[in-house]
Protein backbone atom coordinates (compact mmCIF):
# COMPACT_ATOMS: atom_id res chain seq x y z
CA UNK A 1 68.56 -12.44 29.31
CA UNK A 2 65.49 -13.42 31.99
CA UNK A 3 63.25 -11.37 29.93
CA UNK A 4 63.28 -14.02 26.92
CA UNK A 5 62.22 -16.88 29.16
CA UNK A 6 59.14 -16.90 28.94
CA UNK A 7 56.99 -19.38 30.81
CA UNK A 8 55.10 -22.27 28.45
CA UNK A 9 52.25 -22.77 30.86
CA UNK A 10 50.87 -19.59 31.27
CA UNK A 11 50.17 -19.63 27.67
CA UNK A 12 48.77 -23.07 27.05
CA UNK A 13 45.07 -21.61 26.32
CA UNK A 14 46.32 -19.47 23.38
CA UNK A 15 48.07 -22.31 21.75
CA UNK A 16 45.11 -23.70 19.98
CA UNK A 17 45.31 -20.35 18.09
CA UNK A 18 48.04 -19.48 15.68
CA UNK A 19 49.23 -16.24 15.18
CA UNK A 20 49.20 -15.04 11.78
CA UNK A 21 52.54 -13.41 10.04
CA UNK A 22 53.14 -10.17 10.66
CA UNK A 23 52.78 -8.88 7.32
CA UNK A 24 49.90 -11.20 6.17
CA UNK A 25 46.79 -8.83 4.87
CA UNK A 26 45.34 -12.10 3.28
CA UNK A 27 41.82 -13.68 5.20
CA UNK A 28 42.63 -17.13 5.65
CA UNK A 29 39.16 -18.21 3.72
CA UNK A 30 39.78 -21.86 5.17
CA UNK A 31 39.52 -21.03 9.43
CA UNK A 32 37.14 -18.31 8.28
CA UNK A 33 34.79 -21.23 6.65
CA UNK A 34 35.38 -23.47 9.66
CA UNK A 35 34.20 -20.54 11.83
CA UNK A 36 31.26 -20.32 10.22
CA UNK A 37 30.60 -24.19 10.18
CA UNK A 38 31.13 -24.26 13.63
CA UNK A 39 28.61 -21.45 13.99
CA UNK A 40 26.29 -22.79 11.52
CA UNK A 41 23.53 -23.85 14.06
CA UNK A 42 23.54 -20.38 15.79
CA UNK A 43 23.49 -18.32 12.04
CA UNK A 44 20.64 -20.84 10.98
CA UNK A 45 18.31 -20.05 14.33
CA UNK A 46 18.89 -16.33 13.85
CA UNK A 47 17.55 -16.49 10.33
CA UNK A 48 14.83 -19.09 11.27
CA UNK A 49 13.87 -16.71 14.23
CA UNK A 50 13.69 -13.68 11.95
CA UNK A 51 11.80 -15.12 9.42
CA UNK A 52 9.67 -16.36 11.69
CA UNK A 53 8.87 -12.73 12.94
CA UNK A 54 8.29 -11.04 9.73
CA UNK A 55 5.81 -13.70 8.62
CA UNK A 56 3.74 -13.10 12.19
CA UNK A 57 3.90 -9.48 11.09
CA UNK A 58 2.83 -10.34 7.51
CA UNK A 59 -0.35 -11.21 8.78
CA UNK A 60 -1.32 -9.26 11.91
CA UNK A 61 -0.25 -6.18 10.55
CA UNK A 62 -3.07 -4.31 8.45
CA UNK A 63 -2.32 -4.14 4.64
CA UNK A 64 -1.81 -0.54 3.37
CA UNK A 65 -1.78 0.02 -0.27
CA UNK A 66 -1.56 3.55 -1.79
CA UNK A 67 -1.84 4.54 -5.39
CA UNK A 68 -0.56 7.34 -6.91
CA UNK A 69 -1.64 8.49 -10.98
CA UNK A 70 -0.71 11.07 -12.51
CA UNK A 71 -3.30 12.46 -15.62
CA UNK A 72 -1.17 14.65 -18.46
CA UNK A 73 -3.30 17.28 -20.66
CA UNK A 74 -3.90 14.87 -24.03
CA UNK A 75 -1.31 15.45 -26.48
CA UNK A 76 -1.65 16.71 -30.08
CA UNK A 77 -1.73 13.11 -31.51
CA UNK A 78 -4.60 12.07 -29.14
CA UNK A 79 -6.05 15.42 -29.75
CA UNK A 80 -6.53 14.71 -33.81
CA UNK A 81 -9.86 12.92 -33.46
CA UNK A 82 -11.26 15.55 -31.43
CA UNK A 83 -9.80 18.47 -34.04
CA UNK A 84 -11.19 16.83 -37.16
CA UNK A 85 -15.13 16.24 -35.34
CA UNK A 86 -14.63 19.98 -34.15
CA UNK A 87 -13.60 20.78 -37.85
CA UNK A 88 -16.76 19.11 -39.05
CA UNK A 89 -18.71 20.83 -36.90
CA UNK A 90 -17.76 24.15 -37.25
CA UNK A 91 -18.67 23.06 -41.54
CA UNK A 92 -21.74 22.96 -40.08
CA UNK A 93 -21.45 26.57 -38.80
CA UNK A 94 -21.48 25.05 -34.63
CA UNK A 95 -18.61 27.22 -33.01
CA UNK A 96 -17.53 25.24 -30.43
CA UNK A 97 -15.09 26.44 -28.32
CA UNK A 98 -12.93 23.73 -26.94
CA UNK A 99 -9.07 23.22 -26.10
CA UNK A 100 -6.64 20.49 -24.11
CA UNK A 101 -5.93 23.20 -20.89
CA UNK A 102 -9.95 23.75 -20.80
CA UNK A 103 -10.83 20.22 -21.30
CA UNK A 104 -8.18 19.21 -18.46
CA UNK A 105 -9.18 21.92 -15.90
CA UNK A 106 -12.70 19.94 -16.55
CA UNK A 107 -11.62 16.86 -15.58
CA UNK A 108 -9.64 18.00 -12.58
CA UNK A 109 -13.18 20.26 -11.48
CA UNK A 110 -14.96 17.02 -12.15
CA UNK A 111 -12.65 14.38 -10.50
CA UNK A 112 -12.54 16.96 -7.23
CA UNK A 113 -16.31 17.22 -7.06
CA UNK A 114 -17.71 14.81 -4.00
CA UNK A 115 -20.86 13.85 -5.34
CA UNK A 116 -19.41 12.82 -8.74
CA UNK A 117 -16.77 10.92 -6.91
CA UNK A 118 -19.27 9.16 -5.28
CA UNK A 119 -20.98 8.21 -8.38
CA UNK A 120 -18.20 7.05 -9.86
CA UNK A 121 -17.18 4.79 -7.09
CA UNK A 122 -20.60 3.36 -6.74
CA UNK A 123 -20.53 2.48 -10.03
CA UNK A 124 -16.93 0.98 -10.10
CA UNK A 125 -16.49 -2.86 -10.95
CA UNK A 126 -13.77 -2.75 -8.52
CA UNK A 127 -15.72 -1.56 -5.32
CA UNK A 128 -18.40 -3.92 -6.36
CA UNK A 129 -16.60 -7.03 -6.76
CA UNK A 130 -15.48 -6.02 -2.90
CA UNK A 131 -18.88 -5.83 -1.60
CA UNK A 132 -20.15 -8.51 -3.49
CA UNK A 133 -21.57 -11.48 -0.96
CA UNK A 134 -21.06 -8.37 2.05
CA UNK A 135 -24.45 -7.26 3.84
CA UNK A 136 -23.74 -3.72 3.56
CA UNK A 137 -26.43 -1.62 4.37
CA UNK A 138 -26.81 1.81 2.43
CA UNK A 139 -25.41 4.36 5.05
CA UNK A 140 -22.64 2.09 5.41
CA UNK A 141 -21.65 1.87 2.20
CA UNK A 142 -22.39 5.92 1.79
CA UNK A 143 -19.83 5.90 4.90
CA UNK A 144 -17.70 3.61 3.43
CA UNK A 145 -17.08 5.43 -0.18
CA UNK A 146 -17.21 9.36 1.23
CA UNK A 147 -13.86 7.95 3.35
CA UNK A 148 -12.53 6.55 -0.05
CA UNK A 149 -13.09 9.60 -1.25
CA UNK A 150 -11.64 12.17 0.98
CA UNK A 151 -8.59 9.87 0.11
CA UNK A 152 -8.51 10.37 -3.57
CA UNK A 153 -7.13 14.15 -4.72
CA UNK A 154 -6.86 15.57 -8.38
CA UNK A 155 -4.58 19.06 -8.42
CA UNK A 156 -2.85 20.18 -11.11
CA UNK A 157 0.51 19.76 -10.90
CA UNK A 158 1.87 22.31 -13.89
CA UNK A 159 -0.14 25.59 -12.25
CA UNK A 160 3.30 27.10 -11.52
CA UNK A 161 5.05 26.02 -14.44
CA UNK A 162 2.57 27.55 -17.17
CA UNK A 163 3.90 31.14 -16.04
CA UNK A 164 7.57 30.20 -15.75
CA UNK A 165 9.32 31.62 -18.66
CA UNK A 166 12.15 29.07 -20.47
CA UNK A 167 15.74 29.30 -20.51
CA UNK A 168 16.21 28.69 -23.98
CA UNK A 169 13.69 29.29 -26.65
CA UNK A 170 13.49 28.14 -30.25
């Protein structure tokens, strides 16, 4: 049988390598730990490398925050205090005519209203802790808080589901 001899020097490179059993699905964790130890300087300059990257981008990159709230109409049990000065009032014979979608459709008109917006910011601890040692002159700072503005939105997010009708009903 010339097929069987098979010639030991052609194969000399592959004999630091031993070929696993045939039927062996198990990782052998041991050469798969040596691998890595051998590859340990290479794994550490990736990560090093990367790191290094993501901190230069850290800090050349512009930071971008958004902000997202969302306002509910006030409940009944925030309601109460409201309801019982109301019910004094209207002792008194003063009719006043107020409810939670009316008083919410007033904020939202309110919030959305430039010029109040403005106001508001103006006034804001928060905007004037920023500008606080800044020499800001006032069209600037007009400039500065209509962009804010234009930013912040108030909608009303239930307008479609007032005039859905329910599945189920009690």
């Amino acid at each position: 049988m010339p097929s069987l001899n098979v010639k030991q020097e052609k194969h000399q490179s592959l004999a630091g390598y031993s070929l696993p059993p045939a039927n062996s699905h198990e990782i052998d964790l041991f050469s798969l730990i040596e691998v890595l130890w051998q590859a340990k300087r290479r794994i550490l300059a990736t990560v090093f490398a990367f790191a290094c990257v993501g901190l230069l981008l850290s800090f050349l990159l512009p930071q971008k925050w958004t902000s997202q709230a969302i306002v509910t109409p006030a409940e009944s049990v925030q309601w109460q205090g409201l309801e019982r000065t109301l019910t004094a009032l209207r002792v008194l014979d003063m009719e006043v005519s107020v409810d939670r979608a009316s008083v919410f459709n007033l904020f939202i008109k309110k919030f959305s209203s430039p010029s109040l917006l403005e106001e508001y910011l103006r006034s804001s601890p928060y905007v004037m802790d920023q500008l606080k040692g800044a020499q800001i002159d006032e069209q600037d700072l007009h400039r500065a808080i209509v962009v804010l503005s234009e930013k912040m939105k108030a909608v009303d997010s239930n307008v479609g589901k007032k005039n859905e009708t329910s599945l189920f009903t009690s």
